[in-house]
Protein backbone atom coordinates (compact mmCIF):
# COMPACT_ATOMS: atom_id res chain seq x y z
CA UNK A 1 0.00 0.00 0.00
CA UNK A 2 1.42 3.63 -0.89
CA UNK A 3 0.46 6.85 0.53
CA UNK A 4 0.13 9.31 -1.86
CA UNK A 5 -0.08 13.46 -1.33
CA UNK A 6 -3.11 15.50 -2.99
CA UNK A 7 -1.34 18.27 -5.37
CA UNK A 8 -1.84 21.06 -1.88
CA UNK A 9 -0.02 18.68 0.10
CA UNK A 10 2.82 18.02 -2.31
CA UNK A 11 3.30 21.90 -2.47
CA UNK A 12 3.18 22.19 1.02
CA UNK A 13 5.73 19.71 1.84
CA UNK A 14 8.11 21.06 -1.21
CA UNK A 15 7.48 24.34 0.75
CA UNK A 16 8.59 23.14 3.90
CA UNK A 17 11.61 21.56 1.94
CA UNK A 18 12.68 24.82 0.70
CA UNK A 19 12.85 26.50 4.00
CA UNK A 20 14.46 23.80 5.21
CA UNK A 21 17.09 23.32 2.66
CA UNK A 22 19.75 25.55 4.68
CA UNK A 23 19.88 24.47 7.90
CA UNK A 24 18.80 20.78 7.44
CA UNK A 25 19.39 19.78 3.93
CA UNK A 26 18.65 16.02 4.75
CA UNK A 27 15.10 17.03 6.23
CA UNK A 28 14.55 19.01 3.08
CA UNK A 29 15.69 15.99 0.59
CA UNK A 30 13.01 13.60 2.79
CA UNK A 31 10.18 15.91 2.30
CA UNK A 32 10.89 16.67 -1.16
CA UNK A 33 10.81 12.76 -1.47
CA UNK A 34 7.71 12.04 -0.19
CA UNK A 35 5.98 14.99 -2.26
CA UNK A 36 7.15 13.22 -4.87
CA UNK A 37 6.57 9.25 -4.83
CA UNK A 38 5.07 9.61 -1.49
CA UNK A 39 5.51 6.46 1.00
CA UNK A 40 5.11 2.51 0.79
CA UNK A 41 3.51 1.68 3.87
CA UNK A 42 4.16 -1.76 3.47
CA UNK A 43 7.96 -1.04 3.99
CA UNK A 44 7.77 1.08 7.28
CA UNK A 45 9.37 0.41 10.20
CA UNK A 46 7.51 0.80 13.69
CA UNK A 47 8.98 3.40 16.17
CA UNK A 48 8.87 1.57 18.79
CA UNK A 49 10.51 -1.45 17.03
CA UNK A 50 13.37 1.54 15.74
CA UNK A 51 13.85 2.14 19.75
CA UNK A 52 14.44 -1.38 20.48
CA UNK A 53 16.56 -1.76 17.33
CA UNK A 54 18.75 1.19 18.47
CA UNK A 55 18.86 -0.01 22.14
CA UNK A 56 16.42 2.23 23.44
CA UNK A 57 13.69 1.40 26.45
CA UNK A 58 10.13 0.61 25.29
CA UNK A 59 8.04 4.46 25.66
CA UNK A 60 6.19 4.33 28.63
CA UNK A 61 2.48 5.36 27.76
CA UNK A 62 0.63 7.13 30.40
CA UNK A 63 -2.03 5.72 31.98
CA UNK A 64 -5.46 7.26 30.58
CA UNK A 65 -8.43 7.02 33.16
């Protein structure tokens, strides 16, 4: 399954690119990447599955009464 942007959201996110481009160039190049070809959401990775990968604790959730 792939996540596409509507034609506002792409310009939004090329936008966002742009202003980003200076002081985080590899923020800029992933948002400029998924205005374009958007994302595979069959191919994401989970973040708690990237904390465990990296060594991190599980997030502790809150509990909500």
């Amino acid at each position: 399954m792939r996540m596409v942007f509507d034609p506002p959201e792409q310009d939004a996110l090329r936008a966002d690119a742009r202003n980003t481009a200076l002081t985080d160039p590899t923020v800029a190049y992933v948002l400029e990447r998924l205005a374009s070809e958007g994302i595979d959401l069959e191919t994401c990775t989970d973040w708690e599955d990237l904390r465990l990968e990296i060594g991190l604790p599980p997030r502790q959730t809150p509990d909500v009464a």
